[in-house]
C-alpha atoms as a PDB file:
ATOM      1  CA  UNK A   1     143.700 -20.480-113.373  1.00  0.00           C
ATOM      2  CA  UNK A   2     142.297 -18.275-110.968  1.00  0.00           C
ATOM      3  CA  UNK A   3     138.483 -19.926-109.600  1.00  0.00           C
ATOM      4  CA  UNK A   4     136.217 -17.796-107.741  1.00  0.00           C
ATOM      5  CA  UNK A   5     133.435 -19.868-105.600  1.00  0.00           C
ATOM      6  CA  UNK A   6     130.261 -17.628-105.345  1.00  0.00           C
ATOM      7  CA  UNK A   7     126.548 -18.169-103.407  1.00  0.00           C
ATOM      8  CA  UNK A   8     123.538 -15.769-103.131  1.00  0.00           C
ATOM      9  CA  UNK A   9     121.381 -15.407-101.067  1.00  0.00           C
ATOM     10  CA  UNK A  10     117.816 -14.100-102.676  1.00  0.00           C
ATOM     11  CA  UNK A  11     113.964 -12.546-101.474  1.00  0.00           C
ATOM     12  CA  UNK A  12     112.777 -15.523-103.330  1.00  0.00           C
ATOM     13  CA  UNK A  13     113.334 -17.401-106.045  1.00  0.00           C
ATOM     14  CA  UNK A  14     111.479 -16.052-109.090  1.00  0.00           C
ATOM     15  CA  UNK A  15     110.866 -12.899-111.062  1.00  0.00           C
ATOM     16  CA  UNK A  16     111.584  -9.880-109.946  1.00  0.00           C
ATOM     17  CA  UNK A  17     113.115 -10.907-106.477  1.00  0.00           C
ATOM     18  CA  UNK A  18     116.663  -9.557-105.676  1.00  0.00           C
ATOM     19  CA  UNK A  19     119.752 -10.542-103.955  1.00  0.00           C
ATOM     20  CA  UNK A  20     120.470 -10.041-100.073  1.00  0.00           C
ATOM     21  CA  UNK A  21     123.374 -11.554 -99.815  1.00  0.00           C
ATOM     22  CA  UNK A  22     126.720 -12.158-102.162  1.00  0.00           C
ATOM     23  CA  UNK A  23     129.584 -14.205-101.272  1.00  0.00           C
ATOM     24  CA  UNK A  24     132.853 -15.357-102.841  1.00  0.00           C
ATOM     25  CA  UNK A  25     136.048 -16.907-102.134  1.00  0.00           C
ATOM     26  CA  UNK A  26     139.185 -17.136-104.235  1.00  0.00           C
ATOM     27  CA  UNK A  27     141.478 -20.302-105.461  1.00  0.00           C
ATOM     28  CA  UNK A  28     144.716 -20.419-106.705  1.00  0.00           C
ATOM     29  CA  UNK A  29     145.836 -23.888-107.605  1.00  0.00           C
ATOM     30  CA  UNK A  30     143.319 -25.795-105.694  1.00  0.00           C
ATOM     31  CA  UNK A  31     144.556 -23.628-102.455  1.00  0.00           C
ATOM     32  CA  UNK A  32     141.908 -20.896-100.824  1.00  0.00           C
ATOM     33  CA  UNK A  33     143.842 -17.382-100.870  1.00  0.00           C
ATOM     34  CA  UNK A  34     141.880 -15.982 -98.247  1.00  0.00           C
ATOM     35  CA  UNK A  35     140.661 -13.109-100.639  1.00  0.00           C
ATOM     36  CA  UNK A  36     137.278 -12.717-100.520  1.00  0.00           C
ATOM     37  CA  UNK A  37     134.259 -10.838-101.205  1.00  0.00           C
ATOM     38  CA  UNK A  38     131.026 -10.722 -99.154  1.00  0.00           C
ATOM     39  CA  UNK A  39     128.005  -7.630 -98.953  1.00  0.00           C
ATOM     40  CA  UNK A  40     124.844  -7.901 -97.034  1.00  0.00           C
ATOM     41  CA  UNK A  41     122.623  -6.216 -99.693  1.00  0.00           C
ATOM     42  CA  UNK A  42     119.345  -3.748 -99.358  1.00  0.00           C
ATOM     43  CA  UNK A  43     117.061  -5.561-101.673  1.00  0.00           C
ATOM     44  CA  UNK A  44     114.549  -2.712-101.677  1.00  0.00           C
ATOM     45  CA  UNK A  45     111.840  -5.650-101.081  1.00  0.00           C
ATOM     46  CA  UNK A  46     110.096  -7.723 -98.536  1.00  0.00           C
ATOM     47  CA  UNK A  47     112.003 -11.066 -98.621  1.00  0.00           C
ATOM     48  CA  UNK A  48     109.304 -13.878 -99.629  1.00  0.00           C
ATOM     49  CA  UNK A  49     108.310 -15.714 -95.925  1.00  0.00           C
ATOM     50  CA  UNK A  50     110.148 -19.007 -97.352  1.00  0.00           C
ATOM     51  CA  UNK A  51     113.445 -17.559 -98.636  1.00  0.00           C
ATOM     52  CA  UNK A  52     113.223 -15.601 -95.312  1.00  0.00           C
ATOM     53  CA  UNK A  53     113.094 -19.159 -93.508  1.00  0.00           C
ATOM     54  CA  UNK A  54     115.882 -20.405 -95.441  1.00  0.00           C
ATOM     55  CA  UNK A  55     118.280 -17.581 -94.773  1.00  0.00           C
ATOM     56  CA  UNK A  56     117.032 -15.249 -91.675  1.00  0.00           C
ATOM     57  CA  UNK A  57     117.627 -11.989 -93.383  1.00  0.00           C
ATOM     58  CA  UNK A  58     115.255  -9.677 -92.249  1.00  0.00           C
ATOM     59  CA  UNK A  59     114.132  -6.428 -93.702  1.00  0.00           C
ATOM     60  CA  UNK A  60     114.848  -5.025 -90.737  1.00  0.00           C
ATOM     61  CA  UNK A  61     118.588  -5.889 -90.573  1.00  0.00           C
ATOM     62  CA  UNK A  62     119.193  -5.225 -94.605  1.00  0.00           C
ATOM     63  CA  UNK A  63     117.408  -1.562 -94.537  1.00  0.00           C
ATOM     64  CA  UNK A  64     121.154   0.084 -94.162  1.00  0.00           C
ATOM     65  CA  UNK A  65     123.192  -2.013 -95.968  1.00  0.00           C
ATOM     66  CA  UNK A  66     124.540  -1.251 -99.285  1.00  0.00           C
ATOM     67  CA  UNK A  67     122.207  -1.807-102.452  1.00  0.00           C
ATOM     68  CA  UNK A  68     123.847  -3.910-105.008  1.00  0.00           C
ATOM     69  CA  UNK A  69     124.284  -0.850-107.344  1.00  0.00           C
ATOM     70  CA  UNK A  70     126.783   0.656-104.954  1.00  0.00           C
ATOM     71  CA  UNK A  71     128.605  -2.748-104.468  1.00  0.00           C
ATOM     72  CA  UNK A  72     128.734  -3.879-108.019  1.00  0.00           C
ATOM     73  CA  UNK A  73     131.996  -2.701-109.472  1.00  0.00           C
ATOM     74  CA  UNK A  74     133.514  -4.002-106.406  1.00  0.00           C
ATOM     75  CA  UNK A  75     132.442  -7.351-107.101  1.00  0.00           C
ATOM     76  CA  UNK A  76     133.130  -7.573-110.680  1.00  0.00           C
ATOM     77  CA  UNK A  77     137.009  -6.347-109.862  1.00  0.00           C
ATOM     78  CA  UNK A  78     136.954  -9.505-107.747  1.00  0.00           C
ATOM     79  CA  UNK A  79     135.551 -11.857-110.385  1.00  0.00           C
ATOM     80  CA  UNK A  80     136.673 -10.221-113.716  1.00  0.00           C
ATOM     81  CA  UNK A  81     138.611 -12.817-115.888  1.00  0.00           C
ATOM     82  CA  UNK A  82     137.954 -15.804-112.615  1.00  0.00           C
ATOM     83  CA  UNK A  83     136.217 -19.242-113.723  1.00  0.00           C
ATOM     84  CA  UNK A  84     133.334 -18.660-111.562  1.00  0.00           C
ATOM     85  CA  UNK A  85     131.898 -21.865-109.438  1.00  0.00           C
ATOM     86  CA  UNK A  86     128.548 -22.503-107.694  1.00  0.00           C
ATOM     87  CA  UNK A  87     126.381 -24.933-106.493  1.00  0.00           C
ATOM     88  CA  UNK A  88     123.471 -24.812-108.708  1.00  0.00           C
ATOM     89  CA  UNK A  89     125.108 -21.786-110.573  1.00  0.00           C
ATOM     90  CA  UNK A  90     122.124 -21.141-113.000  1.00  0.00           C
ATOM     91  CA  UNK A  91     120.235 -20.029-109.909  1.00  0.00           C
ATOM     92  CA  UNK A  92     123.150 -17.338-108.892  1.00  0.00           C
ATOM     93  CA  UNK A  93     123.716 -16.373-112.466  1.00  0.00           C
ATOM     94  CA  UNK A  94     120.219 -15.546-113.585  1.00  0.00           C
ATOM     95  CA  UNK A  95     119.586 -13.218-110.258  1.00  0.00           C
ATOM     96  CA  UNK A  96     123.292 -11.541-110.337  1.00  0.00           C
ATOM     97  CA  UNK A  97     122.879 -10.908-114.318  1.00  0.00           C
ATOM     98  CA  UNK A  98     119.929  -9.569-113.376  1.00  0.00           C
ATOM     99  CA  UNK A  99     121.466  -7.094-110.741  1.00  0.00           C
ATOM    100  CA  UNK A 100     123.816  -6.193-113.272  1.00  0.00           C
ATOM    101  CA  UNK A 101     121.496  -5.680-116.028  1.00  0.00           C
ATOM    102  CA  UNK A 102     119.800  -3.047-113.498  1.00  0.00           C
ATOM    103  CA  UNK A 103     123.229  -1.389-113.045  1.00  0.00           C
ATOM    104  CA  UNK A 104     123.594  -1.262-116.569  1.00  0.00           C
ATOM    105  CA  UNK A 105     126.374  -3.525-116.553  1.00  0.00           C
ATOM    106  CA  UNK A 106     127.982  -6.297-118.345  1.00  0.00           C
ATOM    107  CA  UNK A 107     126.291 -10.056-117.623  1.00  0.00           C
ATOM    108  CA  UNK A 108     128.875 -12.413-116.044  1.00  0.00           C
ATOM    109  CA  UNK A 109     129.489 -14.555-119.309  1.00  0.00           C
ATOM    110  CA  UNK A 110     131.239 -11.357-120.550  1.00  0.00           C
ATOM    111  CA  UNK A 111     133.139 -10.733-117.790  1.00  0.00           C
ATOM    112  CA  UNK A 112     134.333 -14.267-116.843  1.00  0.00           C
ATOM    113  CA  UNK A 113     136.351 -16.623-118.031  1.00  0.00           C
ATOM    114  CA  UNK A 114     133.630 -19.676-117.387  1.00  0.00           C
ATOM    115  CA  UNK A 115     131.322 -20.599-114.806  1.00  0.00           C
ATOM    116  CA  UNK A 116     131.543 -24.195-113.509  1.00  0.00           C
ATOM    117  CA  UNK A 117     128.292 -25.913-111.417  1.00  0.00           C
ATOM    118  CA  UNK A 118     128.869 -27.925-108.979  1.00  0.00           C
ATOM    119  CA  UNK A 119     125.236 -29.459-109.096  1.00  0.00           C
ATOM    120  CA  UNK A 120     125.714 -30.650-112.634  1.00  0.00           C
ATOM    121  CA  UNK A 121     128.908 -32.060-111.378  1.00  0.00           C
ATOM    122  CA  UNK A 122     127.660 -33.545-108.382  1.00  0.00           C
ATOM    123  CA  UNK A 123     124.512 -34.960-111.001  1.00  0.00           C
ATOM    124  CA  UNK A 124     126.739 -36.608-113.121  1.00  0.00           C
ATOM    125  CA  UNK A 125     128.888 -38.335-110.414  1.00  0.00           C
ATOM    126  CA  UNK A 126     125.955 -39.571-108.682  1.00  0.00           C
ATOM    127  CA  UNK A 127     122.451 -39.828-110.945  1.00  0.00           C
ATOM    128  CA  UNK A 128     119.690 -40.538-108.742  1.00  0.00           C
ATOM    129  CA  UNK A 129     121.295 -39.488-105.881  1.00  0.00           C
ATOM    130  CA  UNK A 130     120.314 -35.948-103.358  1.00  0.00           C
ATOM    131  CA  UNK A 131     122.559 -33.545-104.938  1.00  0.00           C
ATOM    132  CA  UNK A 132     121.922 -30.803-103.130  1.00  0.00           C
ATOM    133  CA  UNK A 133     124.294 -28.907-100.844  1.00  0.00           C
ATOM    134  CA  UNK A 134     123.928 -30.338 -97.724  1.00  0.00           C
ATOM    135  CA  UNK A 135     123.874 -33.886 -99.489  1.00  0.00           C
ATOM    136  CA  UNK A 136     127.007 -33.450-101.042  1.00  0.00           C
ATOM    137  CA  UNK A 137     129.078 -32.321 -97.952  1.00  0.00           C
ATOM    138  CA  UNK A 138     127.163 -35.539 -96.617  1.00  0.00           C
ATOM    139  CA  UNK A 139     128.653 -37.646 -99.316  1.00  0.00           C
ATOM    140  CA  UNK A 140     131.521 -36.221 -98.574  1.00  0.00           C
ATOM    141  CA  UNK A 141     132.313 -36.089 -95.744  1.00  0.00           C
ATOM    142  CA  UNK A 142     132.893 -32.217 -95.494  1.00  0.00           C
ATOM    143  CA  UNK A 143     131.698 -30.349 -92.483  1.00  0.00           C
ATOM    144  CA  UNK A 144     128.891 -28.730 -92.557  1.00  0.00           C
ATOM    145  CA  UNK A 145     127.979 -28.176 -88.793  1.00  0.00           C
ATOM    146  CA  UNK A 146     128.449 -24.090 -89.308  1.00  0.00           C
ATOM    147  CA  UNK A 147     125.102 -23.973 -91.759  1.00  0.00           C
ATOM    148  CA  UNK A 148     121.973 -23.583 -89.288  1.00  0.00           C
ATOM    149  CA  UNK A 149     120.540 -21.304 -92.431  1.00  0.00           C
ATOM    150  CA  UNK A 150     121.717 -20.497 -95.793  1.00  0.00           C
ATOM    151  CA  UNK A 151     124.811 -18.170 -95.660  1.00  0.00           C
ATOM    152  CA  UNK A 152     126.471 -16.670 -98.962  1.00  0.00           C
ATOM    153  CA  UNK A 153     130.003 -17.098 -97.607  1.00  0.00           C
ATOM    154  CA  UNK A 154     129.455 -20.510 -96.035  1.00  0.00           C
ATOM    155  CA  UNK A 155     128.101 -22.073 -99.146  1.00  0.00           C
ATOM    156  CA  UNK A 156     130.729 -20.618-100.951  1.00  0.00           C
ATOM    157  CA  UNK A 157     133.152 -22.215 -98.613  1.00  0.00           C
ATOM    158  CA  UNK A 158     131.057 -25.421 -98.857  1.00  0.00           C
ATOM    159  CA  UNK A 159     131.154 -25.639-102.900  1.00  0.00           C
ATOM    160  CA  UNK A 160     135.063 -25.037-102.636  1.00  0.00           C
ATOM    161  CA  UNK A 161     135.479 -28.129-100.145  1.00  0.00           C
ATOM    162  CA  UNK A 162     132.884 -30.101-102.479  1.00  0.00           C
ATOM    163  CA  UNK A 163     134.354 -28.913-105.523  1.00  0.00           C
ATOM    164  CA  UNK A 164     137.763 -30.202-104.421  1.00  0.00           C
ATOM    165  CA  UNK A 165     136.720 -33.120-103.102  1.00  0.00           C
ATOM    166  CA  UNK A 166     134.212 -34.308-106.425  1.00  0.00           C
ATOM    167  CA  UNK A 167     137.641 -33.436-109.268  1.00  0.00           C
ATOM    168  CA  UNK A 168     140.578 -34.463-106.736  1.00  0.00           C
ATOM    169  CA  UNK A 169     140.936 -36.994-109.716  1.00  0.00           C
ATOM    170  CA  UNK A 170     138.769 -35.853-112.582  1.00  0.00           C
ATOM    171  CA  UNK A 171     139.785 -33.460-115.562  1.00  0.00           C
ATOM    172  CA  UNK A 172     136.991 -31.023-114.550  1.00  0.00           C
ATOM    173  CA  UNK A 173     136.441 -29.703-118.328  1.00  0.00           C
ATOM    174  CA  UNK A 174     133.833 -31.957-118.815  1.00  0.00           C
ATOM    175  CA  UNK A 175     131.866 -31.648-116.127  1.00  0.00           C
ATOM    176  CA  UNK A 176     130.984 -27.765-116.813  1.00  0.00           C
END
């Protein structure tokens, strides 16, 4: 089956915020193609000061990039029919359905085959535990020296090397 490992970055984390950033890497049989998809994306927004801090994008540098509109059948050509899979994927779900419901567009459940998280994954292999990105790689043991902020394609990359890593020898069905 054909996996497609996907991040956002965001202006913030509620309501009407929008996406700056969209990343995602393909899999074929547990092997990275090297197809991928990634868009710096004019949010038509101030970014809130703390998602700012996490990822660095300013308003300044996203004024002339591409608004997700003009990206987004693009991006669902490179996902259509994929199991999508991403760390904490109700978080990049709810604001990409949300771009896509502004673009008049399909949600991802109708376009997808399934979407996989990695958190819930990560949750049920270790209750109690930190299961957040950076935790995980920890756990690990996956390299995670390139992430000085958030970065769509890098936690993409990241959840593909975690993902891997946390089903080498599970049947991942029942972790979704």
């Amino acid at each position: 089956m054909r996996q497609v490992f996907l991040d956002t970055e965001t202006t913030g984390m509620g309501g009407e915020n929008r996406i700056v950033e969209i990343g995602a890497l393909e899999m074929l049989d547990r092997e990275l193609t090297g197809n991928r998809f990634h868009c710096y994306l004019n949010p038509e927004r101030e970014s809130e000061p703390m998602a700012l801090a996490v990822h660095g994008l300013t308003t300044q540098f996203l004024q002339n990039k591409p608004k997700f509109i003009d990206i987004s059948n693009e991006f669902m050509e490179f996902i259509v029919g994929a199991e999508l899979i991403a760390h904490n994927a109700v978080f990049d779900v709810r604001f990409i359905n949300y771009e896509l419901r502004l673009a008049r567009l399909h949600p991802l459940e109708e376009c997808c085959n399934s979407i996989t998280c990695t958190l819930k994954i990560a949750r049920k292999l270790h209750p109690g535990k930190s299961n957040k990105l950076d935790s995980v790689c920890e756990r690990y043991q996956i390299d995670n020296s390139e992430r000085v902020k958030h970065g769509a394609i890098i936690d993409a990359k990241l959840c593909a090397e975690i993902y891997l890593a946390m089903t080498d020898k599970h049947e991942t069905s029942k972790y979704k």
